[in-house]
Protein backbone atom coordinates (compact mmCIF):
# COMPACT_ATOMS: atom_id res chain seq x y z
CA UNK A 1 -16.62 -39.50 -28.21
CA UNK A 2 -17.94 -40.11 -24.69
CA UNK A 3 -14.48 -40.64 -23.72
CA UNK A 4 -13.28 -37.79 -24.96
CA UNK A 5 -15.81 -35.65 -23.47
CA UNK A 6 -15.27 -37.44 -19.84
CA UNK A 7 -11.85 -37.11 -20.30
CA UNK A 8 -12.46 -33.33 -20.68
CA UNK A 9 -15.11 -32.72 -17.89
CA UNK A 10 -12.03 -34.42 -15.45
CA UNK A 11 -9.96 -32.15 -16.30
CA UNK A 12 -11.84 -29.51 -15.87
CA UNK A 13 -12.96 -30.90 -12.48
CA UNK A 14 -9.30 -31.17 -11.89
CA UNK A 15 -7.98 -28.24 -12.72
CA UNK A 16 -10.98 -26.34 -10.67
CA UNK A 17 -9.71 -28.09 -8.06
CA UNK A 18 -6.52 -27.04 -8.07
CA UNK A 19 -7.16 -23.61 -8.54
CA UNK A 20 -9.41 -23.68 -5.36
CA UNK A 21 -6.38 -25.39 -3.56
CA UNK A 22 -4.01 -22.71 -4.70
CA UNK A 23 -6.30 -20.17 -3.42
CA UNK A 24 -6.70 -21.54 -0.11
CA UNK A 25 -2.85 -21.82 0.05
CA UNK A 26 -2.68 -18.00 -1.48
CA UNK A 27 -4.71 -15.81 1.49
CA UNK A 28 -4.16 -18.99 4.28
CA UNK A 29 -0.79 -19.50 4.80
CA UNK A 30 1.40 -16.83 1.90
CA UNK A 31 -0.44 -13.86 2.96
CA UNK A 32 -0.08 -13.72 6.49
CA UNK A 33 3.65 -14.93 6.21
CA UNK A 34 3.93 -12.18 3.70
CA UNK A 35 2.41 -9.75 6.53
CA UNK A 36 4.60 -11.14 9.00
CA UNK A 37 7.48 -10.68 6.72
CA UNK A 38 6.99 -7.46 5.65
CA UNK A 39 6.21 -5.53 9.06
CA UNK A 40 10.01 -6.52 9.59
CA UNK A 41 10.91 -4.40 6.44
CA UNK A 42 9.19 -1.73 7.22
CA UNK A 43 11.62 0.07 9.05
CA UNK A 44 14.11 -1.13 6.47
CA UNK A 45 13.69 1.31 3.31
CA UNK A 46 15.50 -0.25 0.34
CA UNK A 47 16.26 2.96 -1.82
CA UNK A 48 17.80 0.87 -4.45
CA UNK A 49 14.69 -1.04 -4.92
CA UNK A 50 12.72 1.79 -4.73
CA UNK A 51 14.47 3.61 -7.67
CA UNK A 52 14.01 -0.07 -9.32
CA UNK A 53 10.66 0.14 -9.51
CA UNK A 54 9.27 3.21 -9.12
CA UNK A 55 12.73 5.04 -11.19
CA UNK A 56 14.03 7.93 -8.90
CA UNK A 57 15.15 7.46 -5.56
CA UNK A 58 12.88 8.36 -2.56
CA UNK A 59 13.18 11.89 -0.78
CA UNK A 60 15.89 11.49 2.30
CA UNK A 61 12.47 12.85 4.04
CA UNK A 62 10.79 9.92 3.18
CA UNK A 63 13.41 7.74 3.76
CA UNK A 64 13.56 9.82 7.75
CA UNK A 65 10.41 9.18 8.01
CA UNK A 66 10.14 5.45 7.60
CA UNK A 67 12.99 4.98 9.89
CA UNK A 68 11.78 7.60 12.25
CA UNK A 69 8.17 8.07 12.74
CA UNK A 70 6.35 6.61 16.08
CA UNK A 71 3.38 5.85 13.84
CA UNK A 72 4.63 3.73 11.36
CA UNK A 73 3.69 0.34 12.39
CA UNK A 74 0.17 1.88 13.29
CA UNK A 75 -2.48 -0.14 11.23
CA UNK A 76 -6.31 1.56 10.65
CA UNK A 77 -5.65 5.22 12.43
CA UNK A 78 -5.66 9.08 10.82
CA UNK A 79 -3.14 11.50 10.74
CA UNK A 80 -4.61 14.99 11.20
CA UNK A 81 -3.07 18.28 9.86
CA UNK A 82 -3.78 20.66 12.76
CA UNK A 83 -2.53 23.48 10.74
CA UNK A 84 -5.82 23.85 8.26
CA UNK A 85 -8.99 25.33 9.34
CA UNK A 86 -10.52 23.04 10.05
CA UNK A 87 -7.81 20.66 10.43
CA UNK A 88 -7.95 17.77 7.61
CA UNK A 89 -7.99 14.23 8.86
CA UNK A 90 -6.49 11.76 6.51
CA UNK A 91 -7.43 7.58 6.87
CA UNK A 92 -4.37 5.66 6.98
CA UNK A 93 -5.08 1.83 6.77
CA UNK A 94 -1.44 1.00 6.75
CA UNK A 95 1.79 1.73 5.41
CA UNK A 96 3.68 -0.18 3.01
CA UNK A 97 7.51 -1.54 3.19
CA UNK A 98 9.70 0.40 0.67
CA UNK A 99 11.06 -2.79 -1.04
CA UNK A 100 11.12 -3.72 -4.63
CA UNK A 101 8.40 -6.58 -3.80
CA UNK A 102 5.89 -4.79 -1.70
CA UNK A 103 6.38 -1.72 -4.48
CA UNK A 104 5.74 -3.95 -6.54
CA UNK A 105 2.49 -5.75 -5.32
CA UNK A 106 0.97 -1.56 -4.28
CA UNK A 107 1.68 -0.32 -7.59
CA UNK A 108 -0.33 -2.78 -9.76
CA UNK A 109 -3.21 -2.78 -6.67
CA UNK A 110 -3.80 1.01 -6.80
CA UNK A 111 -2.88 1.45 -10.48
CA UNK A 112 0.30 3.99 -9.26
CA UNK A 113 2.39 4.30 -12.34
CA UNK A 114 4.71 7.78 -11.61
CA UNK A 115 4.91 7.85 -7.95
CA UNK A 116 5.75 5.93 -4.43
CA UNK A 117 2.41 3.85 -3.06
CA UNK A 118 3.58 4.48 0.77
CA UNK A 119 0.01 3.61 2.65
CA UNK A 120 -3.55 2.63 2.05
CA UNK A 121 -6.59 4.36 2.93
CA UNK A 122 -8.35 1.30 3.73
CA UNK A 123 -10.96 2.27 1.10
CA UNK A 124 -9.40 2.15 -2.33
CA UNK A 125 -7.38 4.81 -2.35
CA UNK A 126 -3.30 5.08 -2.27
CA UNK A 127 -0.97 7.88 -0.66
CA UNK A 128 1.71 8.32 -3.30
CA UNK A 129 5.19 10.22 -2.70
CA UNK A 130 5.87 11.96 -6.06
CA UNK A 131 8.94 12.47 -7.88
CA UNK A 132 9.24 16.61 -6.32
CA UNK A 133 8.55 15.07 -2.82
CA UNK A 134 4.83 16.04 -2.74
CA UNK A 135 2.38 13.60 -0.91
CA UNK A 136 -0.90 12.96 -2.16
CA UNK A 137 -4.24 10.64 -1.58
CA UNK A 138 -5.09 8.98 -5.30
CA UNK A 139 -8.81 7.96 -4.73
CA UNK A 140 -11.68 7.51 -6.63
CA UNK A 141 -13.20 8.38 -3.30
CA UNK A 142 -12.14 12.12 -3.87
CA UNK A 143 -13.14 14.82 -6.03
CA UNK A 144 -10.73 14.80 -9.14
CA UNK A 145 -9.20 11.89 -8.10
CA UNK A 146 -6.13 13.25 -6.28
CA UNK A 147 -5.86 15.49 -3.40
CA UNK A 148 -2.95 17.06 -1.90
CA UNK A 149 -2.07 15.99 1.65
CA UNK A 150 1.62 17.05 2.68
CA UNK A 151 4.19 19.28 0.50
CA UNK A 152 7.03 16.79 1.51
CA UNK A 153 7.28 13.85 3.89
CA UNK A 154 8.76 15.67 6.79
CA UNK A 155 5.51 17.48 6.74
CA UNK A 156 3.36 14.43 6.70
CA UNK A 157 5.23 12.94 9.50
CA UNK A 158 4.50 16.57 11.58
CA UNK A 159 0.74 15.42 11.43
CA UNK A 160 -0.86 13.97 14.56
CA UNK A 161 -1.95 10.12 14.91
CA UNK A 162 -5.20 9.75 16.84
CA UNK A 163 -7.83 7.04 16.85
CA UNK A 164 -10.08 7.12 13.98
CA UNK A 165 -13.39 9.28 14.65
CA UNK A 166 -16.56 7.50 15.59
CA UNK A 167 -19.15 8.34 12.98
């Protein structure tokens, strides 16, 4: 009996173990390869995998604006609407490659089941492209949950990109 329980316990030890390893392995070394990997998509729209995943094909203003805008590769900045009184400031943490992978990977993260996940707030929340074109911020941050930010892309990619505001 002993022997059976030691036997257990070991593996159990062991298996720990290896879970542990594969974490380390996981957010070491995958993650920023993965990073590395997919900054070189991002200019790189795959519409096919797009329609893959997410099951209509991405607005050709979307698409413009991936391959277009100069803020793109930007990482933890805000795009401001000057055009509302007073203008709205929107958190952009980064945006994410449109390939079947990274669609993938944003989807299950912020829960996005009918749209495009196309950048991160940094705080939870997901800009999503929507089958009409519309852009919005899904947050549980925001009243509702969802708040309109841009009627299409081309709109979005009008907005300016400044330095975030010092609080």
């Amino acid at each position: 009996m002993r022997e059976v329980i030691g036997i257990v316990v070991g593996g159990v030890i062991v298996a720990g173990g290896l879970l542990f390893l594969g974490v380390i392995v996981r957010f070491s070394i995958v993650a920023p390869w993965h990073a590395r990997v997919a900054a070189r998509r991002l200019r790189q729209p795959d519409i096919g995998g797009v329609v893959a995943v997410c099951g209509f094909a991405p607005p050709p203003e979307l698409v413009d604006l991936y391959r277009t805008a100069p803020f793109l590769e930007r990482n933890e900045f805000q795009l401001v609407d000057a055009r509302r009184t007073p203008p709205a400031r929107w958190e952009i943490y980064g945006f994410y490659p449109l390939s079947r992978g990274d669609l993938r990977e944003a989807r299950t993260a912020h829960r996005v089941r009918d749209g495009i996940p196309i950048a991160s707030d940094g705080d939870k929340g997901c800009y999503v492209v929507l089958p009409g074109g519309a852009v919005v911020l899904r947050s549980p941050s925001v009243p509702g949950r969802e708040r309109a930010v841009a009627a299409t892309a081309a709109e979005l990619k009008s907005f300016d990109a400044v330095e975030p505001a010092v609080d």
